[in-house]
Protein backbone atom coordinates (compact mmCIF):
# COMPACT_ATOMS: atom_id res chain seq x y z
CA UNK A 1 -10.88 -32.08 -21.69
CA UNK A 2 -11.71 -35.61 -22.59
CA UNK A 3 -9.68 -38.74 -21.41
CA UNK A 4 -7.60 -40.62 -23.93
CA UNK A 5 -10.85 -43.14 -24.35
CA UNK A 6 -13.09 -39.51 -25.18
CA UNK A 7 -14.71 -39.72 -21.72
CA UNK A 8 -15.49 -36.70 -20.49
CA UNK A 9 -15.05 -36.48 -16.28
CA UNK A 10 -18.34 -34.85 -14.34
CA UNK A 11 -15.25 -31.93 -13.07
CA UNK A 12 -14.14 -31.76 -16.34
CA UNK A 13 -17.47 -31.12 -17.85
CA UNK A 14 -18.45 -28.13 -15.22
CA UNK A 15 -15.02 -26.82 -16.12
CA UNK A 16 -16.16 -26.45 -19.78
CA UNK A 17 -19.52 -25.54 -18.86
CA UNK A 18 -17.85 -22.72 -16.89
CA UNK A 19 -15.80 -21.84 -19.68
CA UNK A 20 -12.84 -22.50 -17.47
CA UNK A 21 -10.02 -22.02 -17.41
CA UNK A 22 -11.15 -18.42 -16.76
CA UNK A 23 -9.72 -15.32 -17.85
CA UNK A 24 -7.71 -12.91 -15.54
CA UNK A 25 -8.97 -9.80 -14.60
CA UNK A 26 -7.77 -7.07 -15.90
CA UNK A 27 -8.28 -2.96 -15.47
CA UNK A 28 -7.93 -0.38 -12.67
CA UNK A 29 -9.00 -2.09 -9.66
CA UNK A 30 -9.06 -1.30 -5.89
CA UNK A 31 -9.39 -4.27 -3.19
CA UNK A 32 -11.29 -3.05 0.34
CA UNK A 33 -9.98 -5.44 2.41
CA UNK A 34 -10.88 -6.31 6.13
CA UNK A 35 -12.77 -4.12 8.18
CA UNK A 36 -15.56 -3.92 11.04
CA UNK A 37 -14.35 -7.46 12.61
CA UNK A 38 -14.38 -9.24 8.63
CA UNK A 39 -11.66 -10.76 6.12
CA UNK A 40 -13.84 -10.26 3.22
CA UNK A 41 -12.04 -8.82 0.42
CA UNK A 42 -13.87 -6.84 -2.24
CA UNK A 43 -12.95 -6.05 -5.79
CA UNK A 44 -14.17 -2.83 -7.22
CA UNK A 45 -13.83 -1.69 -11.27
CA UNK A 46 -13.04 1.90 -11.01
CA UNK A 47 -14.01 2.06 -14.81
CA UNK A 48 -17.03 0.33 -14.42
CA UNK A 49 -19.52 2.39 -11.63
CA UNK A 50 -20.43 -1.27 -11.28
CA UNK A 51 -21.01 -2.98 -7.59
CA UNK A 52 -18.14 -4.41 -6.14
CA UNK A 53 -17.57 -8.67 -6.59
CA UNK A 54 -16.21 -10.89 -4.05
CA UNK A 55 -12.64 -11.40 -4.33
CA UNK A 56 -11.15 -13.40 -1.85
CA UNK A 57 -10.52 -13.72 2.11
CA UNK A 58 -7.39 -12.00 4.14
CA UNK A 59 -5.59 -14.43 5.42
CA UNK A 60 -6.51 -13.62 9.42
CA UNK A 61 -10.54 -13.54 10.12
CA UNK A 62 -12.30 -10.52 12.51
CA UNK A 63 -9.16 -7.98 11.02
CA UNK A 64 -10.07 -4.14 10.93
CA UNK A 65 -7.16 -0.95 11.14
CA UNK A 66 -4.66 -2.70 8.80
CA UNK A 67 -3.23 -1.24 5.87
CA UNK A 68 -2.86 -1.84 2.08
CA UNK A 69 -0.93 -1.19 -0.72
CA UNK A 70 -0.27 -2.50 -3.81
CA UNK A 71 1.83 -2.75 -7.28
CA UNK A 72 1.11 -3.39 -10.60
CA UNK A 73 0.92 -7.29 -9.57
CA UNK A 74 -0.04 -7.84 -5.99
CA UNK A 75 -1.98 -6.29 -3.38
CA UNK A 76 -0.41 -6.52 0.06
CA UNK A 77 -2.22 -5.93 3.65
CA UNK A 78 -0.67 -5.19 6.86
CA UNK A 79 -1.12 -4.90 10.82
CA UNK A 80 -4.28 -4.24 12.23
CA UNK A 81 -5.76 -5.96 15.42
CA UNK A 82 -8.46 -8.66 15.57
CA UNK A 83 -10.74 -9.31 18.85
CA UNK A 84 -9.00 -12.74 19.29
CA UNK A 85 -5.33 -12.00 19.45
CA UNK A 86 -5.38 -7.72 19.53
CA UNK A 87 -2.48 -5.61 17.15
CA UNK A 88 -1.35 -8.16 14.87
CA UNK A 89 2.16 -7.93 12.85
CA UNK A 90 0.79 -10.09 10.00
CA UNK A 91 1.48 -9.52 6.29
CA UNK A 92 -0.67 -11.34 3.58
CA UNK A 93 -0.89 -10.66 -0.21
CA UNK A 94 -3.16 -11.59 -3.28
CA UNK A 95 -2.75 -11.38 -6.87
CA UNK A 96 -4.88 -8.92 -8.77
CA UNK A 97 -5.15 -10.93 -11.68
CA UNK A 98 -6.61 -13.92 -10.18
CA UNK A 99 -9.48 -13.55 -7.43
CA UNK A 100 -8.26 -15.94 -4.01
CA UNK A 101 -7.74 -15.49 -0.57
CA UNK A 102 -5.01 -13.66 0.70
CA UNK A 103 -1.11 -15.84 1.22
CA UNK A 104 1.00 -15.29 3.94
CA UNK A 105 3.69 -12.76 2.98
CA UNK A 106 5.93 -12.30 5.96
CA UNK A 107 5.77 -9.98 9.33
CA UNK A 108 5.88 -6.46 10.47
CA UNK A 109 8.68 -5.07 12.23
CA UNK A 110 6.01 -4.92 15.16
CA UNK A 111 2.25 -5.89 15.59
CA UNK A 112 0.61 -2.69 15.20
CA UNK A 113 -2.77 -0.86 14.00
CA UNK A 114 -3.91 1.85 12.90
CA UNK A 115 -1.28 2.61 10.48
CA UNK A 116 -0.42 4.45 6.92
CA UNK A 117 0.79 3.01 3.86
CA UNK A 118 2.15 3.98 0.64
CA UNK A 119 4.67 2.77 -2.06
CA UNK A 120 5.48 2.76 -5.66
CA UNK A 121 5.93 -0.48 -7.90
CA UNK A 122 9.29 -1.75 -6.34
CA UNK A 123 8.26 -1.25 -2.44
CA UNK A 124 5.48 -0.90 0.20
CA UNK A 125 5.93 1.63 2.93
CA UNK A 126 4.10 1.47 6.44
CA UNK A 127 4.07 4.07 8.73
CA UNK A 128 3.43 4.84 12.36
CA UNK A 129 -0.01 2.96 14.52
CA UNK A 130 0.04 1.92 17.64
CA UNK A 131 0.99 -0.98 19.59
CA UNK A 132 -0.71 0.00 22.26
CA UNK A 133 1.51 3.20 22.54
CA UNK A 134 1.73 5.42 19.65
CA UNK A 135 4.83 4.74 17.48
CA UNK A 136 6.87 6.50 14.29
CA UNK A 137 8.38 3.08 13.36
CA UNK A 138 8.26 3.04 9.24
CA UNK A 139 8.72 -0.26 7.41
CA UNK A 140 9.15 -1.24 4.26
CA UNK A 141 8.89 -4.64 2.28
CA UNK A 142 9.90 -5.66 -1.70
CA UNK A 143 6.39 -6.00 -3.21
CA UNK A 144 7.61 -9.06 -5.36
CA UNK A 145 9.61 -10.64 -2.57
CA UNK A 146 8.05 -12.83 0.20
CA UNK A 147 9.79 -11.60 3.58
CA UNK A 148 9.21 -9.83 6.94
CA UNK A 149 9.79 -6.24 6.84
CA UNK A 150 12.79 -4.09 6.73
CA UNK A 151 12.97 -0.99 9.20
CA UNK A 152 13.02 2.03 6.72
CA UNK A 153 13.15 4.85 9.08
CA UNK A 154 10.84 7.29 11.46
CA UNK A 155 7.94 9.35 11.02
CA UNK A 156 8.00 13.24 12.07
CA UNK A 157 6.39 12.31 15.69
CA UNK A 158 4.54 8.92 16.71
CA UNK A 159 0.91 9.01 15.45
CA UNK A 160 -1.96 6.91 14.58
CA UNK A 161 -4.66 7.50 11.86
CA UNK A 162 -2.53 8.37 9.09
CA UNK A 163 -2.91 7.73 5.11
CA UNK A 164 -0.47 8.00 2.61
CA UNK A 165 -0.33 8.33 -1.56
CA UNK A 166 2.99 8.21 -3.32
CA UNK A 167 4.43 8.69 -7.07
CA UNK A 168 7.24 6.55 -8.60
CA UNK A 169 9.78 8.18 -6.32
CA UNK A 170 8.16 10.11 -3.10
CA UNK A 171 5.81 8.42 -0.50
CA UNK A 172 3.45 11.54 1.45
CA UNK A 173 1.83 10.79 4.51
CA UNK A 174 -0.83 13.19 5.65
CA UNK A 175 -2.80 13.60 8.98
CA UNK A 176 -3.05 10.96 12.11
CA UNK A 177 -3.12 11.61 15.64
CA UNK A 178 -0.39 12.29 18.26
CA UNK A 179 -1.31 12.25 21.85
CA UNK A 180 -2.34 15.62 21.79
CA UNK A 181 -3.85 16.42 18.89
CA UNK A 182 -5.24 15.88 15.04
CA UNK A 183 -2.41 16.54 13.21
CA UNK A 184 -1.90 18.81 9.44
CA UNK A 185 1.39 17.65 9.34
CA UNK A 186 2.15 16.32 6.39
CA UNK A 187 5.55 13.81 6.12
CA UNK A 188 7.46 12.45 2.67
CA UNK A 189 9.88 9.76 2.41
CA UNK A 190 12.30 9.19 -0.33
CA UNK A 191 11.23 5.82 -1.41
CA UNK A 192 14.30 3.75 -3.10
CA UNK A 193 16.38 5.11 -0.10
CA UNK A 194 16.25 4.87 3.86
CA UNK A 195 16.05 7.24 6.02
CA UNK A 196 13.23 9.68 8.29
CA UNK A 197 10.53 11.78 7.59
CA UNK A 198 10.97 15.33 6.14
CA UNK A 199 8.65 18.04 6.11
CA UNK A 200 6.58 18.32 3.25
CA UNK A 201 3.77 21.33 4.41
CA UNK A 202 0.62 20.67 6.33
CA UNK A 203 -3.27 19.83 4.89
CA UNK A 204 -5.48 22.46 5.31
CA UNK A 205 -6.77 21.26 8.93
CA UNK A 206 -5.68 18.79 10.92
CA UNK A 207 -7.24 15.57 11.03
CA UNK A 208 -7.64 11.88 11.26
CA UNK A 209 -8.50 8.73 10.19
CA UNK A 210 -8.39 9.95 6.61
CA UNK A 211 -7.98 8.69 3.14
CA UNK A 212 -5.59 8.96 0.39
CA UNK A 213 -4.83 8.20 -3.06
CA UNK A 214 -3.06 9.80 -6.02
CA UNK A 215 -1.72 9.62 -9.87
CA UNK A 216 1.51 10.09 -11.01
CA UNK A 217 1.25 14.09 -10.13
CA UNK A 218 -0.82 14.66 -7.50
CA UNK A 219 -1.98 13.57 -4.11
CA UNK A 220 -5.33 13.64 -2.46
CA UNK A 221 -6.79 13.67 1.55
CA UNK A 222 -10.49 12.68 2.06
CA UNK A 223 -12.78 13.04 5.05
CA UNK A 224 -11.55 11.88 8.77
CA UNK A 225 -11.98 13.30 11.89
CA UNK A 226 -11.25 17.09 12.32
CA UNK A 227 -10.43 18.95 16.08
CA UNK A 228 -13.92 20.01 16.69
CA UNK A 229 -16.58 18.13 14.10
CA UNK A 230 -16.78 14.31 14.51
CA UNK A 231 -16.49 13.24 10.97
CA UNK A 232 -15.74 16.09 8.05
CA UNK A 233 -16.19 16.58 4.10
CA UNK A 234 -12.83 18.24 3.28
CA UNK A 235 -10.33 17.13 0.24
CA UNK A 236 -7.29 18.89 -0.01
CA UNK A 237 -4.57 17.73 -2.77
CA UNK A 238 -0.70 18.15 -3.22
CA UNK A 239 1.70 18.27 -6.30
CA UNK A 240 3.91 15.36 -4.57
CA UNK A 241 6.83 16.35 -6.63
CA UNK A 242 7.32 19.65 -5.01
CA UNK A 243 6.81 20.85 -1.11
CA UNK A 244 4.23 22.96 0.50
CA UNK A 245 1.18 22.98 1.78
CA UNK A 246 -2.18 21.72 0.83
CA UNK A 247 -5.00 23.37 -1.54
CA UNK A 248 -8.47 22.56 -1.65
CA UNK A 249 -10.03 20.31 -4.03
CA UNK A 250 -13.61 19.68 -3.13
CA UNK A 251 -15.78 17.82 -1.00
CA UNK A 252 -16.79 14.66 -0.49
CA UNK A 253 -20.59 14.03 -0.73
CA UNK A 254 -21.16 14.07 2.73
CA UNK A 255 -19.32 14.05 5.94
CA UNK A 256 -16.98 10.74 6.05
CA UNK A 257 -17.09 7.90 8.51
CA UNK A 258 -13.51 8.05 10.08
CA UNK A 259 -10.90 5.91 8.82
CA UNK A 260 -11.55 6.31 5.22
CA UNK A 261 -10.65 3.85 3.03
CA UNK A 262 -9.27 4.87 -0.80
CA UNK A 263 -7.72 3.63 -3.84
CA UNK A 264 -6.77 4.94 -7.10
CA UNK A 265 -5.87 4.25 -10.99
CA UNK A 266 -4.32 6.74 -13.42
CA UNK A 267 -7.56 8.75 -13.54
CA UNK A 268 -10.41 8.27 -10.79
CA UNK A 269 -10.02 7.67 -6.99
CA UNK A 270 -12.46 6.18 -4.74
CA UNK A 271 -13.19 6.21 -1.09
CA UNK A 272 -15.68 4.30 1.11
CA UNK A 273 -18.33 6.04 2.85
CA UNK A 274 -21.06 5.35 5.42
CA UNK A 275 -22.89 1.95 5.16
CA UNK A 276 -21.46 0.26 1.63
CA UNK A 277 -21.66 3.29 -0.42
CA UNK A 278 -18.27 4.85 -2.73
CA UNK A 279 -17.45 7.97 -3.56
CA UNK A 280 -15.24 8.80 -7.03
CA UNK A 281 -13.44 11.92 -8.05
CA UNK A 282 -11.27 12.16 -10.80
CA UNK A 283 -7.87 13.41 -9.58
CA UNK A 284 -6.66 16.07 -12.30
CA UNK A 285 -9.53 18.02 -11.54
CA UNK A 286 -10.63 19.93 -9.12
CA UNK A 287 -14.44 19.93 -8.20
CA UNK A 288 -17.17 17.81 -5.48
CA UNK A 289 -16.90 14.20 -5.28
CA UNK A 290 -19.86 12.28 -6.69
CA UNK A 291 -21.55 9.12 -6.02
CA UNK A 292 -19.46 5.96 -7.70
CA UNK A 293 -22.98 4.36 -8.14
CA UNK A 294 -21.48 1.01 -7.18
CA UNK A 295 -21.65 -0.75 -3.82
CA UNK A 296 -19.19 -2.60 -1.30
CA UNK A 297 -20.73 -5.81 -0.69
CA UNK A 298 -20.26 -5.23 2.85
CA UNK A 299 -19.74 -1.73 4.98
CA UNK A 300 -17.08 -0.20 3.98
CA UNK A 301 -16.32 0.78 7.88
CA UNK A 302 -12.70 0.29 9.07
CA UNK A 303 -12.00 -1.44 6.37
CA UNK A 304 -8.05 -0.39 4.11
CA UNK A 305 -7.10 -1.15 0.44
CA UNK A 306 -4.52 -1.30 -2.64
CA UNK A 307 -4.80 -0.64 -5.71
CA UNK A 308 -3.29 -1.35 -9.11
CA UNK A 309 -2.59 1.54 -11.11
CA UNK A 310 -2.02 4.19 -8.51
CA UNK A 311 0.15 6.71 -8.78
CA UNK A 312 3.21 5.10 -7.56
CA UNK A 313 3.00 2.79 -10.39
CA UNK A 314 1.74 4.75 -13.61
């Protein structure tokens, strides 16, 4: 705006040029973060189909194997290792609303990679990784609350490669990789308490380095590694309100580069496949994933996200 003498400023004229100050952003939305030695963040519409837009920077460069979750509000990253200073115990968050580089949020209980996450609108849940040994360490933080994490409990066994989903009250954490083998276990936490792991069922094979995302009733596991095929196809789903094990849903569109990344809204979840490409299914269905006709602006490989409107929230 104009000085008190009507003089426009050369910043203050781009701002109105720009027709700042600009709007929030608003909608579903699911931020790949990190990934294949990057901090780029990416924002991606899930009612759109549209190519994903720059968002913002983690707050740690060269970061891959983190993990991500979100609430209605903020997006929150965790762990992961970089090539300059290895597992990391690092913490950063962003807004959805506004598109920035990640803050500083506080610390794991331990640097670790190679971890699960899930969480409703009140907390953020991390489970398992590695520090360089497998661990079942779970942590927890208070999305709206700056602070290093809280120890929550233990997983079923100490794993890697793990992804979780959650509704308002249950976190499930399907898959990973023990020391011996891929793993069907499936785990569930209580989420407004404290406490271990207790046997939910198991997915219909075992494997790792898959994704995960969900709505308020169900619970889906994409791609990963299986015992005998490098990458697979597979989708299995769970009602995470009641026990057992795992059903089919579909496939993906082709066999998944391991360590899927996923996100979801109150409809449609996506997951990152080879290269930049996304693939959407819509999660009260059952049925073959499809091609989200958008792009990552950047592969999609290693990379974890949070989302907005998943399950845990709506």
């Amino acid at each position: 705006m104009p000085n008190y003498q009507g003089v426009w400023s050369l910043s203050t004229q781009y701002q109105n040029a720009g027709a700042w100050p600009f709007p929030p952003l608003t909608g579903d939305a699911v931020l790949f973060a990190g990934g294949n030695n990057i901090a780029t963040i990416d924002r991606v519409d899930l009612a759109s189909g549209a190519n994903a837009t720059d968002f913002g920077d983690l707050s740690v460069s060269d970061r891959q194997y983190g993990a991500g979750n979100g609430s209605s509000t903020r997006g929150v990253f965790a762990g992961g290792e970089t090539t300059a200073s290895g597992r990391i115990d690092v913490i950063d968050f962003v807004q959805f609303a506004t598109a920035s580089d990640a803050t500083d949020f506080g610390n794991l209980t331990q640097g670790r990679s190679d971890l699960g996450s899930a969480g409703n609108d009140t907390r953020g849940l991390f489970a398992a990784g590695t520090t360089g040994s497998r661990v079942n360490t779970v942590d927890y933080i208070t999305i709206a609350s700056e602070g290093n994490a809280v120890d929550f409990g233990n997983a079923s066994e100490a794993k890697t490669n793990l992804d979780g989903c959650a509704n308002t009250t249950r976190a499930v954490f399907g898959g990973g990789q023990s020391a011996s083998a891929r793993l069907n276990v499936i785990d569930y936490f209580t989420i407004a308490s404290v406490g271990n792991a207790s046997d939910f069922g198991d997915l219909t094979q075992g494997r790792s380095g898959l994704g995960s995302a969900s709505n308020s009733t169900r619970g889906v596991f994409a791609g990963g590694y299986d015992q005998s095929t490098p990458v697979v196809n597979t989708i299995d789903y769970v009602t995470i309100a009641s026990t057992g094990n795992a059903t089919d849903f579909g496939n993906l569109t082709a066999n998944n580069q391991p360590r899927t990344a996923s996100g979801s809204g109150s409809t449609k979840a996506v997951f990152s496949m080879s290269g930049t490409s996304l693939d959407v299914i819509t999660i009260a269905t059952t049925g073959n994933a499809t091609d989200f006709g958008g792009v990552l602006t950047r592969s999609g490989y290693d990379t974890f996200a949070a989302s907005n409107s998943h399950g845990g929230i709506s």
